[in-house]
Protein backbone atom coordinates (compact mmCIF):
# COMPACT_ATOMS: atom_id res chain seq x y z
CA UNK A 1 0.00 0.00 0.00
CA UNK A 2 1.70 3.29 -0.81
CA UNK A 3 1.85 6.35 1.37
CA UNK A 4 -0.69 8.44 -1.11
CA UNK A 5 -3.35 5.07 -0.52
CA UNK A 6 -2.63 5.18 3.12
CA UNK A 7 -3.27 8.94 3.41
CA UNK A 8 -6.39 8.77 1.06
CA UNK A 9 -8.00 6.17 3.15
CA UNK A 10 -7.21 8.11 6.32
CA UNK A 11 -8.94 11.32 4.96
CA UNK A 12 -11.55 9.32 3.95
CA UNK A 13 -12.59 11.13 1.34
CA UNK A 14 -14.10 15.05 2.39
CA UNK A 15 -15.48 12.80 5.97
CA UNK A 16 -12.19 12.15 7.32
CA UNK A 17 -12.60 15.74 9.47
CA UNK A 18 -15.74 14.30 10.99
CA UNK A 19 -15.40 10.51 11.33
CA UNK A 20 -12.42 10.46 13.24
CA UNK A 21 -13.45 13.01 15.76
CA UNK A 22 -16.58 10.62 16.22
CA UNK A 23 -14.51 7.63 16.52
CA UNK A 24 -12.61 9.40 19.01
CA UNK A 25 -15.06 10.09 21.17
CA UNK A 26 -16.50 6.77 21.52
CA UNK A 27 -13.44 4.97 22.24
CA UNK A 28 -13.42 7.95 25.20
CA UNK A 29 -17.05 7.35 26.33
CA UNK A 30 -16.24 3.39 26.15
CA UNK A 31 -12.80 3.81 27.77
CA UNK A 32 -14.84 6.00 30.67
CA UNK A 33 -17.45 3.25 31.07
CA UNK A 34 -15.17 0.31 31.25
CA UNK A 35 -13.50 2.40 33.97
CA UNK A 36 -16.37 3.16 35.75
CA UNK A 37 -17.49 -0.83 35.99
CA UNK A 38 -13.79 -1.50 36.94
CA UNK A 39 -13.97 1.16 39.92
CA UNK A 40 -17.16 0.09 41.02
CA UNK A 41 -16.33 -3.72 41.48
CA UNK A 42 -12.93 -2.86 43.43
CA UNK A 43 -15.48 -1.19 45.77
CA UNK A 44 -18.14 -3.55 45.90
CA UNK A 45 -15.24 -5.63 46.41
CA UNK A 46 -13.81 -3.97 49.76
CA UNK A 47 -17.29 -3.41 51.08
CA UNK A 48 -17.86 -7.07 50.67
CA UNK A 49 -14.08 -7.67 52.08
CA UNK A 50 -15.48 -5.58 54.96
CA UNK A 51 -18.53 -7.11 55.76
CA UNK A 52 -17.23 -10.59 56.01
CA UNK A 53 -14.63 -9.32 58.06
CA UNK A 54 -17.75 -7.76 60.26
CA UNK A 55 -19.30 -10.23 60.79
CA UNK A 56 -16.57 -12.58 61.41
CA UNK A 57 -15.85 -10.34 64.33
CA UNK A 58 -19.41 -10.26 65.95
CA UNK A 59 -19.36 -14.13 65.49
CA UNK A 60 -16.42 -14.53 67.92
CA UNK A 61 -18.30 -12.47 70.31
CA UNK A 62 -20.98 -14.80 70.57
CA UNK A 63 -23.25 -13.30 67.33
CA UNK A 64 -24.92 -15.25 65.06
CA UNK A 65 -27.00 -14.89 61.94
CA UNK A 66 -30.45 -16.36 62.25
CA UNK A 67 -30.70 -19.16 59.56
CA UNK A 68 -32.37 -17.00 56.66
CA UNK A 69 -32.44 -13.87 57.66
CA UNK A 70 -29.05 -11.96 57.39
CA UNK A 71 -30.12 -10.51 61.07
CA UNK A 72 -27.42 -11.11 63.47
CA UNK A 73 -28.81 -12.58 67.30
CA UNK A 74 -27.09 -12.84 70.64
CA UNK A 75 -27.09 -16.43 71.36
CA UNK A 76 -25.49 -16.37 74.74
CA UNK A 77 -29.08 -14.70 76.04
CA UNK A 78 -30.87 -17.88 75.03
CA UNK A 79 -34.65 -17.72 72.87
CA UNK A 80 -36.58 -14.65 74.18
C-alpha cells in the first residue's frame, strides 16, 4: 500500500474531518465506562471484604445470623 493510498484512506474522502473526531469520542465514552465498571467492582469488592470481616468479628463475640435472615442474634441470652 503506498503512502498516497494510506493517506487517502485516512482522509476518507471530504469525511475524514468528521469521522475520526466521532470515533474518538466513543473509544473515550467506552474507555470511561469500562472504567467506571472496573472502579465500582474494586469497591463492591472492599465493602464485601469488609462485611465478612464484620461479621466474622461479631461471630467470635458470641453473634450469630439467624438461619435465613441476614439478622445477626445474641445467642449467649438464650430464645426470648
Amino acid at each position: 500500500m503506498s503512502t498516497e493510498a494510506l493517506m487517502q484512506w485516512a482522509a476518507m474522502g471530504e469525511h475524514g474531518l468528521y469521522v475520526w473526531p466521532a470515533y474518538g469520542a466513543t473509544v473515550l465514552v467506552l474507555g470511561a465506562v469500562v472504567l467506571s465498571v472496573v472502579m465500582d467492582a474494586r469497591g463492591l469488592r472492599e465493602a464485601l471484604r469488609m462485611e465478612v470481616e464484620l461479621k466474622a468479628r461479631e461471630g467470635r463475640r458470641g453473634l450469630e445470623a439467624a438461619p435465613g435472615s441476614g439478622e445477626l442474634t445474641d445467642v449467649r441470652s438464650g430464645p426470648r
